[in-house]
Protein backbone atom coordinates (compact mmCIF):
# COMPACT_ATOMS: atom_id res chain seq x y z
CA UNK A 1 14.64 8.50 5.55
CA UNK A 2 12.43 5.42 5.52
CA UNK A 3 9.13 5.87 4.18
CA UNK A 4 7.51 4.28 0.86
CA UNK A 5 5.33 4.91 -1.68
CA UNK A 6 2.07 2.53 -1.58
CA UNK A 7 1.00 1.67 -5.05
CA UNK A 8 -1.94 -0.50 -6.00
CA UNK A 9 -1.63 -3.59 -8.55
CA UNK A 10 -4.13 -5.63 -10.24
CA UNK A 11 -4.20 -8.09 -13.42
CA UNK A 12 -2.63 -6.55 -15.67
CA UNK A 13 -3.51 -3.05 -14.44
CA UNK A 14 0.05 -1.76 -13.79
CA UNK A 15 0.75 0.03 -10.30
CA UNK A 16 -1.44 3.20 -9.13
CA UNK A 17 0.29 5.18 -6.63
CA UNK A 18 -2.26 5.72 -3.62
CA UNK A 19 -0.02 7.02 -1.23
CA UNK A 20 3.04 8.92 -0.54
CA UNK A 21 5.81 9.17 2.01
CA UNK A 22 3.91 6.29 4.39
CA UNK A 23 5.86 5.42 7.49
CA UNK A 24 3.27 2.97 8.80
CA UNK A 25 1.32 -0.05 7.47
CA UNK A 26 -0.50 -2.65 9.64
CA UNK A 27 -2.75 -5.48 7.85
CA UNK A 28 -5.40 -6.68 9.67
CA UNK A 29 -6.86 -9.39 7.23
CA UNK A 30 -7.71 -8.12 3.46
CA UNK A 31 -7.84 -4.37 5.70
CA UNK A 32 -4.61 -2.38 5.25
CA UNK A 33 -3.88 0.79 7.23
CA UNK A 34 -1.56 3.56 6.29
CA UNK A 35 -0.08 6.33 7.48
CA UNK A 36 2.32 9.11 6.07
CA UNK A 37 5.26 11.17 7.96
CA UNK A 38 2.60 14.16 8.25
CA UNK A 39 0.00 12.11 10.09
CA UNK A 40 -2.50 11.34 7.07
CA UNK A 41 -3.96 8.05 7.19
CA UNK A 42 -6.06 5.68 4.38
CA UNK A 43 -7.61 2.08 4.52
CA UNK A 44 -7.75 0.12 1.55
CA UNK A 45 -8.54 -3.57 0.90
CA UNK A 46 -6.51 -6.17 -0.47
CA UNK A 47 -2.91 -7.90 0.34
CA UNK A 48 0.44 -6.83 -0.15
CA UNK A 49 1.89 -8.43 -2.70
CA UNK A 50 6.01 -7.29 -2.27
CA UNK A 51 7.79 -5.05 -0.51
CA UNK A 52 10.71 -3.48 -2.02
CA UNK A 53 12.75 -1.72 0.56
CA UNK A 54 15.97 -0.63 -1.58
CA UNK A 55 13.04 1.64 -3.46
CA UNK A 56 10.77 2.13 -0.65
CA UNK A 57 8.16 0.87 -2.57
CA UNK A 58 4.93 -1.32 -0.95
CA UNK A 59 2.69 -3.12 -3.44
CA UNK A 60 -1.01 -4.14 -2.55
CA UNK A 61 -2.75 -6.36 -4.72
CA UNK A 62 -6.59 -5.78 -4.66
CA UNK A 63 -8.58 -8.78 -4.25
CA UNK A 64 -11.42 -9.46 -6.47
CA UNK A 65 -14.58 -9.03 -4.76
CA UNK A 66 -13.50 -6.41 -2.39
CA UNK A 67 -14.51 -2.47 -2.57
């Protein structure tokens, strides 16, 4: 199948995984909006730093100053 795994990264952090088996992501400015195979859905802020489709892996990078 095609979905990913969302993680969040930040400096020197590592990668948090925030979300599992997402099938849809739509950025909308520093807003990203995700939703998983069973219809669960999450907004976090930030941008997406890479996108690693042989792993199914998306990578958001949270900006400083956001919440």
């Amino acid at each position: 199948m095609c979905e990913a795994n969302v993680y969040m990264v930040g400096q020197g952090q590592g990668e948090e995984l925030i979300m599992e088996d997402v099938l849809y992501v739509k950025v909308n400015g520093a807003e990203i909006s995700l939703s998983t195979i069973m219809g669960d859905s999450k907004t976090v802020l930030g941008h997406v730093k890479e996108i690693d489709l042989e792993n199914h892996k998306v990578f958001i990078e949270k900006e400083s100053g956001l919440d």
